[in-house]
PDB file of N, CA and C in Angstrom:
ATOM      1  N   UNK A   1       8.251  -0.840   7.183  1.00  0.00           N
ATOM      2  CA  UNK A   1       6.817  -0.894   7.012  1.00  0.00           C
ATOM      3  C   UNK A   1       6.289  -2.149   7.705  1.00  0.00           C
ATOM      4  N   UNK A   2       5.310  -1.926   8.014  1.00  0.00           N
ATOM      5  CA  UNK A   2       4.250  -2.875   8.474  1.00  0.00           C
ATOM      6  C   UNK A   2       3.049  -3.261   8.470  1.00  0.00           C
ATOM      7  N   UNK A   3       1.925  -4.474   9.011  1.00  0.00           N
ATOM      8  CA  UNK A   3       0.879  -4.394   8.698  1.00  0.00           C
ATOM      9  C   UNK A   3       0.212  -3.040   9.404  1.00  0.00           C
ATOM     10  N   UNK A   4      -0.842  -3.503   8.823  1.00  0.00           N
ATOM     11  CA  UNK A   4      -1.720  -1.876   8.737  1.00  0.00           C
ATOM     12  C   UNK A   4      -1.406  -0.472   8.455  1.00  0.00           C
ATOM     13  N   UNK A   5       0.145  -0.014   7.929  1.00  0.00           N
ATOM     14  CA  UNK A   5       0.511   0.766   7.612  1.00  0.00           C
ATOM     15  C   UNK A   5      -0.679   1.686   6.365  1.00  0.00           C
ATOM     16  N   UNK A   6      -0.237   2.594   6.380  1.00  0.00           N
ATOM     17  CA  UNK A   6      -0.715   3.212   5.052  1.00  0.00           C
ATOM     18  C   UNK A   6       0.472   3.602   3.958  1.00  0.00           C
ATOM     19  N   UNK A   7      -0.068   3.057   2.535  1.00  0.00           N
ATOM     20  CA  UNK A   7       1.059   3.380   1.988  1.00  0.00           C
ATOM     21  C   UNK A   7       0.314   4.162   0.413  1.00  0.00           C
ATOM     22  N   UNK A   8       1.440   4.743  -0.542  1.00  0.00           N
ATOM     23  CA  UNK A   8       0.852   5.051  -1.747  1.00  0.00           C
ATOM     24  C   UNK A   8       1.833   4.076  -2.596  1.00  0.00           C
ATOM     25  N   UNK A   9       1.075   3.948  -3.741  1.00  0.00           N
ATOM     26  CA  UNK A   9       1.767   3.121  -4.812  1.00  0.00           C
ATOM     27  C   UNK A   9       3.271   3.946  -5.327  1.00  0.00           C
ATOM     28  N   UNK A  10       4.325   3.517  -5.559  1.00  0.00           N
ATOM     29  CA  UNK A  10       4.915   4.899  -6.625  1.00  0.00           C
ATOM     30  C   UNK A  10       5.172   3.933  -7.774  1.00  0.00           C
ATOM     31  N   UNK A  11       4.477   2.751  -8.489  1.00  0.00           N
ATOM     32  CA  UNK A  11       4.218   2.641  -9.761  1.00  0.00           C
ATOM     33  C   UNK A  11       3.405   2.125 -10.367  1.00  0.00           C
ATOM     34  N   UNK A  12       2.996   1.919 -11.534  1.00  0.00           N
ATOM     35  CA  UNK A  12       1.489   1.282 -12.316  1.00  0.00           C
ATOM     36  C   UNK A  12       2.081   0.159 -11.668  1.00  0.00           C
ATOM     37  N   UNK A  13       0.952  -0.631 -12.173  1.00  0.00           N
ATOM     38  CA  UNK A  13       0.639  -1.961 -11.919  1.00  0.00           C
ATOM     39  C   UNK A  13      -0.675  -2.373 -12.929  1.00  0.00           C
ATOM     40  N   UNK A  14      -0.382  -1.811 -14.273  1.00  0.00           N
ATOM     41  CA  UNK A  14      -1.655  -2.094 -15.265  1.00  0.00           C
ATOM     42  C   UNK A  14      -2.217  -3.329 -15.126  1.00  0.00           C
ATOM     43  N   UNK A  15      -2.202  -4.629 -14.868  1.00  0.00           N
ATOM     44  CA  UNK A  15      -3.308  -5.650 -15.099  1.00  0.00           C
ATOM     45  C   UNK A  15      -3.442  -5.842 -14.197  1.00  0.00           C
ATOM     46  N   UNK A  16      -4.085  -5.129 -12.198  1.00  0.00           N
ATOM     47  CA  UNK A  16      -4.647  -4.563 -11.462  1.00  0.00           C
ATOM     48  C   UNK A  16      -5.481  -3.577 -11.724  1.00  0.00           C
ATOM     49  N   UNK A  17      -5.025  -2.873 -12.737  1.00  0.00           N
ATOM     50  CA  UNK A  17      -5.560  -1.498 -13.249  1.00  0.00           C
ATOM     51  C   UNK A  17      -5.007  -0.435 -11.897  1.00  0.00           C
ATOM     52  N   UNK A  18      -3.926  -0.127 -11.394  1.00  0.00           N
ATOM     53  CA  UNK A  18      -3.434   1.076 -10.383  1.00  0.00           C
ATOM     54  C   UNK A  18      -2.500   1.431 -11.258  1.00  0.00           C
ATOM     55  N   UNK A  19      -2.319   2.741 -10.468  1.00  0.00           N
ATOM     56  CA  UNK A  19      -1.558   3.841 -10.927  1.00  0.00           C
ATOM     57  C   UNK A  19      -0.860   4.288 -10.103  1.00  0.00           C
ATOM     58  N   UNK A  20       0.339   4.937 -10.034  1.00  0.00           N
ATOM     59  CA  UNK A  20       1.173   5.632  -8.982  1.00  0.00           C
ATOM     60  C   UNK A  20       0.160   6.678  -8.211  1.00  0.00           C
ATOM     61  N   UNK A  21       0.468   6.707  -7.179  1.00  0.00           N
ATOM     62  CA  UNK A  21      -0.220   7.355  -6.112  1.00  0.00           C
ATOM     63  C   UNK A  21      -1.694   6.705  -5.671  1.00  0.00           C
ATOM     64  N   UNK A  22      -1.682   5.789  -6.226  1.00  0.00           N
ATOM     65  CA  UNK A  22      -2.949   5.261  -5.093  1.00  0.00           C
ATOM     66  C   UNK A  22      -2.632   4.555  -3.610  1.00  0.00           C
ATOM     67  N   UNK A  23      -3.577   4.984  -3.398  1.00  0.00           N
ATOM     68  CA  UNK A  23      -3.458   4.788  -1.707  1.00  0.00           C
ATOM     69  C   UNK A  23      -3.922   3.307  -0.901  1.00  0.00           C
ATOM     70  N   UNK A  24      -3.313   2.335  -0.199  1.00  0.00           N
ATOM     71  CA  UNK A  24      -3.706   0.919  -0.083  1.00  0.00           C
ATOM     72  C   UNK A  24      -3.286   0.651   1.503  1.00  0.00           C
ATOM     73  N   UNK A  25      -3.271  -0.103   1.897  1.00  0.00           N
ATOM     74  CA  UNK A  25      -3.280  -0.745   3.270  1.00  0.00           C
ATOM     75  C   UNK A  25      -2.377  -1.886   3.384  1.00  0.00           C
ATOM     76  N   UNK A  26      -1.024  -2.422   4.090  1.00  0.00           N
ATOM     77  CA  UNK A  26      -0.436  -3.543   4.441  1.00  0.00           C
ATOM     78  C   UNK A  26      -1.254  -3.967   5.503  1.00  0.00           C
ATOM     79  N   UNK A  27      -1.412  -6.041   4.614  1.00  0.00           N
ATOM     80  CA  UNK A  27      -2.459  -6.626   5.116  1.00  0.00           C
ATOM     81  C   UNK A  27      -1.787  -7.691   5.590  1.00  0.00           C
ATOM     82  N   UNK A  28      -0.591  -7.995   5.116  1.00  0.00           N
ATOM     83  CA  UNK A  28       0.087  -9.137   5.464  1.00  0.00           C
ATOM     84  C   UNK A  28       1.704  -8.609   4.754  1.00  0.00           C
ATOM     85  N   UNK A  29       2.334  -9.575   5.606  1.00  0.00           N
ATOM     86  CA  UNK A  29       3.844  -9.356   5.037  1.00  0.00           C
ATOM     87  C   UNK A  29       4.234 -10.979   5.024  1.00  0.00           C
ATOM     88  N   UNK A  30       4.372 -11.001   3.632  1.00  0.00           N
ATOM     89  CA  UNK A  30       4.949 -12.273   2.840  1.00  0.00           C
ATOM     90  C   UNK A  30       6.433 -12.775   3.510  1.00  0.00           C
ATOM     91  N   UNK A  31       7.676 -11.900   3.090  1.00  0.00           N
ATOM     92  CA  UNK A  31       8.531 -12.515   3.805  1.00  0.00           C
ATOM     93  C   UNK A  31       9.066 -11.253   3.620  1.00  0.00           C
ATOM     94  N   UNK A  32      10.447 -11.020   4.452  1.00  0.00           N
ATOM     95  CA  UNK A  32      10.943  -9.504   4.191  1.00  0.00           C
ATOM     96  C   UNK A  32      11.012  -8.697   3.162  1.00  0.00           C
ATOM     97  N   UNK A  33      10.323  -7.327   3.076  1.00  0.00           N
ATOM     98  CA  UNK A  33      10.168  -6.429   1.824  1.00  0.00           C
ATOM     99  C   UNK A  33       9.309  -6.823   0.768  1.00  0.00           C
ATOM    100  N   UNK A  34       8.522  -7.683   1.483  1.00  0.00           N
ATOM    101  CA  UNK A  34       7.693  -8.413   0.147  1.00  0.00           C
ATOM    102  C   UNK A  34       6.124  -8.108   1.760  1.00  0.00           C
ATOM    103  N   UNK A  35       5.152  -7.313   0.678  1.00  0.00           N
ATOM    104  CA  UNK A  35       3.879  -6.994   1.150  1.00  0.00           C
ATOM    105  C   UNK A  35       2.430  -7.274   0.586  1.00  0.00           C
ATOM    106  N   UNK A  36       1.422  -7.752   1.118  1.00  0.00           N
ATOM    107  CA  UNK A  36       0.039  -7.894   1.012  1.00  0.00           C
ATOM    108  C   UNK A  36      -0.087  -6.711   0.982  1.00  0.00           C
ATOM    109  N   UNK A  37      -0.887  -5.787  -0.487  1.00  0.00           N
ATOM    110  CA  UNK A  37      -1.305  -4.511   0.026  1.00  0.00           C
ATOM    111  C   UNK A  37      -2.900  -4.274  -0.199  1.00  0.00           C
ATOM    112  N   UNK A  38      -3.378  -4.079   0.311  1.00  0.00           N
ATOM    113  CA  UNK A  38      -5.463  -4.066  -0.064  1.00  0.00           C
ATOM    114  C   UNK A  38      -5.809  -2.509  -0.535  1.00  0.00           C
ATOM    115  N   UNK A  39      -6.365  -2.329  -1.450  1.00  0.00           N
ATOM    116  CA  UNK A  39      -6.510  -1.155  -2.203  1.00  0.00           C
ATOM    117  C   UNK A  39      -8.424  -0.858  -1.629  1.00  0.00           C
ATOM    118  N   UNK A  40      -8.867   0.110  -1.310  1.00  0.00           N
ATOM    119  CA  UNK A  40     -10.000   0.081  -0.979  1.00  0.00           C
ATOM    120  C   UNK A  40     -10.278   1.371  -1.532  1.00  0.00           C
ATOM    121  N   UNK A  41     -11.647   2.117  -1.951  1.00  0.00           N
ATOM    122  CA  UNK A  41     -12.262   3.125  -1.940  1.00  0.00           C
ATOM    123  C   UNK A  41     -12.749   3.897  -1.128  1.00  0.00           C
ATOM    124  N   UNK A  42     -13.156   5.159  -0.765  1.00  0.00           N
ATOM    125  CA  UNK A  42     -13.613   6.044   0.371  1.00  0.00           C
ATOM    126  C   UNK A  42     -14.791   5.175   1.103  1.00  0.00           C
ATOM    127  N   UNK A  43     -15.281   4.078   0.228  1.00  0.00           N
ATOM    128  CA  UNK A  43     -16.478   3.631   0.852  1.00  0.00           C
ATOM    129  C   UNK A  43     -15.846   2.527   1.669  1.00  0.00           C
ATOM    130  N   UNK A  44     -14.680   1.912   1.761  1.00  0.00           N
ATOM    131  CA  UNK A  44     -14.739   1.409   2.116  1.00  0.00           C
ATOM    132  C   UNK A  44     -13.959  -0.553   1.317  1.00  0.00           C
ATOM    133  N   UNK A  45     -14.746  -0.299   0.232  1.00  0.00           N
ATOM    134  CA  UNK A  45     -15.177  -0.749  -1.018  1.00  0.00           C
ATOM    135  C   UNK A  45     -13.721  -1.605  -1.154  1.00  0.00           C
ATOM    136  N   UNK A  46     -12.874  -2.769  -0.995  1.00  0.00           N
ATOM    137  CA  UNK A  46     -11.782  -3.342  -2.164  1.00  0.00           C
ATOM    138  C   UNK A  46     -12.066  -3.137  -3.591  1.00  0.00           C
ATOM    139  N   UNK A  47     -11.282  -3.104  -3.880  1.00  0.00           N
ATOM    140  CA  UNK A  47     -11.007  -3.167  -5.524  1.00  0.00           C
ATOM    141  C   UNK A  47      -9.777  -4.166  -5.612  1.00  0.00           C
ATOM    142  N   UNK A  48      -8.457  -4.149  -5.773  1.00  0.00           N
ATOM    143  CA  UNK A  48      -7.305  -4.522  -5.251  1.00  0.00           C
ATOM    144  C   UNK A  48      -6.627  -5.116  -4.347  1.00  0.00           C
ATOM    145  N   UNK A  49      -6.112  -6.436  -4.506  1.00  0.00           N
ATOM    146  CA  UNK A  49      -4.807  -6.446  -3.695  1.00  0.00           C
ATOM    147  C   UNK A  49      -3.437  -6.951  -4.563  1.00  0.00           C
ATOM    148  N   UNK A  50      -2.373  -6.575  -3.817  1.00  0.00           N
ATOM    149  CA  UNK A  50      -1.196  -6.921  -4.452  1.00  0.00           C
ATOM    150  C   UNK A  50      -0.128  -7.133  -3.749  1.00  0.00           C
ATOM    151  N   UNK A  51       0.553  -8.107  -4.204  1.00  0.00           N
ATOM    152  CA  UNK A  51       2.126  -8.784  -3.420  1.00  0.00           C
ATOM    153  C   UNK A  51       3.219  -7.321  -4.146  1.00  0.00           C
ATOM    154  N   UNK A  52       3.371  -6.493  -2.833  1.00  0.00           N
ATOM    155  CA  UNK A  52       4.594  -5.437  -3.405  1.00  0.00           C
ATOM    156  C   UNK A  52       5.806  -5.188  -2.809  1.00  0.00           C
ATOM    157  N   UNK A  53       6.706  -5.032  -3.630  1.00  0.00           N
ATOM    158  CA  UNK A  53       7.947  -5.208  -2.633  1.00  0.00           C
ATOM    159  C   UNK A  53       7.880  -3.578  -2.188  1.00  0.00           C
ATOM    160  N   UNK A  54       8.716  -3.044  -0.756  1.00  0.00           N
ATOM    161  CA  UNK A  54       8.819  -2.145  -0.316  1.00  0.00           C
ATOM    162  C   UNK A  54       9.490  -1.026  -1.176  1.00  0.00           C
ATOM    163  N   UNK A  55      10.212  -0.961  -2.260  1.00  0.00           N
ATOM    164  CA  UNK A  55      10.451  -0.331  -2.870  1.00  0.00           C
ATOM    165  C   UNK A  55       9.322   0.694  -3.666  1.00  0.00           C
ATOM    166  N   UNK A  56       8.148  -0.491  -4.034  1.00  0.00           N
ATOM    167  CA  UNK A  56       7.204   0.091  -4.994  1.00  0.00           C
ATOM    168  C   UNK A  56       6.181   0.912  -3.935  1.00  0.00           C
ATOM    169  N   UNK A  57       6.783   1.367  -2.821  1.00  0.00           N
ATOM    170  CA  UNK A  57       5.665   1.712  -1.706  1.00  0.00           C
ATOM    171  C   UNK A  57       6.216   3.262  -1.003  1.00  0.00           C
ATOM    172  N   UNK A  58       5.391   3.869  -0.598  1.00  0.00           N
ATOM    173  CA  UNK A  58       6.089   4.916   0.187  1.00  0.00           C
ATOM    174  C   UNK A  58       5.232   5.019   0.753  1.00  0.00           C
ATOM    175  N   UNK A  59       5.255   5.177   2.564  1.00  0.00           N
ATOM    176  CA  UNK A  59       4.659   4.932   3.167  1.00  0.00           C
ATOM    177  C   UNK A  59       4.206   6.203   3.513  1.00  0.00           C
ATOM    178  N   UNK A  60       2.957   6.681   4.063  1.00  0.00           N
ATOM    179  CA  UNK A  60       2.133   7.713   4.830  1.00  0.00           C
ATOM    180  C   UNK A  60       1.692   8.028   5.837  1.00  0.00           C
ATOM    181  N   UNK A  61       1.894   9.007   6.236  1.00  0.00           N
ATOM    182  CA  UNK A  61       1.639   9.581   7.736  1.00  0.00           C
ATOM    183  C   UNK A  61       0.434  10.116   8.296  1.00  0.00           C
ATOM    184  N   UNK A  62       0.057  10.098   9.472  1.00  0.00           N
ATOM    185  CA  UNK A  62      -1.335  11.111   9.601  1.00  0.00           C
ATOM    186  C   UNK A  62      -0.761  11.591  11.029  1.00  0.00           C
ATOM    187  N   UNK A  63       0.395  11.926  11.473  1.00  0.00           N
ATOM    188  CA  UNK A  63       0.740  12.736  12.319  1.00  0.00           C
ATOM    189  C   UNK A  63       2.406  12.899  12.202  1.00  0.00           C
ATOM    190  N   UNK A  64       2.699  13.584  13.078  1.00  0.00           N
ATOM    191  CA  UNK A  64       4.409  14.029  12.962  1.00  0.00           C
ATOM    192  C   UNK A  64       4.891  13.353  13.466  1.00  0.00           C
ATOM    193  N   UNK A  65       4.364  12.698  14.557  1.00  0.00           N
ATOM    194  CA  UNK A  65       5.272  11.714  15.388  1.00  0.00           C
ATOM    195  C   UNK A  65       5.820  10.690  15.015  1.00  0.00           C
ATOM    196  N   UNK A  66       4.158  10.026  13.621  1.00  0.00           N
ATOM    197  CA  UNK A  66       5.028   8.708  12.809  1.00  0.00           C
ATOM    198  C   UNK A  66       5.462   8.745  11.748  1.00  0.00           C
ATOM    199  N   UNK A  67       5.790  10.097  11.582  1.00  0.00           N
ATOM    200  CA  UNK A  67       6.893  10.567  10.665  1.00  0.00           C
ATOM    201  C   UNK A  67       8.492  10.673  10.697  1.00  0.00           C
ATOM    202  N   UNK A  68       8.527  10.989  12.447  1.00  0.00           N
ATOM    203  CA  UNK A  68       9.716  10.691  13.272  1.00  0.00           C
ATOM    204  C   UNK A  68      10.414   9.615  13.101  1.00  0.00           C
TER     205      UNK A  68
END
């Protein structure tokens, strides 16, 4: 993973208030497997950010190629 990736959560994170499957942005990478992630709304909107290790992340595609 990397910055600007798209990723989904795969766990809470209650005193953020997220839930598995929300959807966030790598904004920075701390040091290996350790990520800045920015949580935003359709508008646009932050709500969120959070230091996550790559485990708590699964990353998302919007074509086949960067699925490859």
């Amino acid at each position: 993973m990397k910055i600007l990736d798209t990723v989904a959560l795969k766990k809470a994170i209650p005193e953020q208030g997220l839930r598995p499957g929300q959807v966030g942005t790598i904004v920075e990478t701390w040091k290996p497997g350790i990520f800045e992630v920015e949580f935003s709304d359709l508008s646009g909107k932050t709500y969120a950010f959070a230091a996550l290790e790559d485990k708590d992340l699964m990353p998302l595609f919007h074509s086949q190629e960067e699925a490859a």
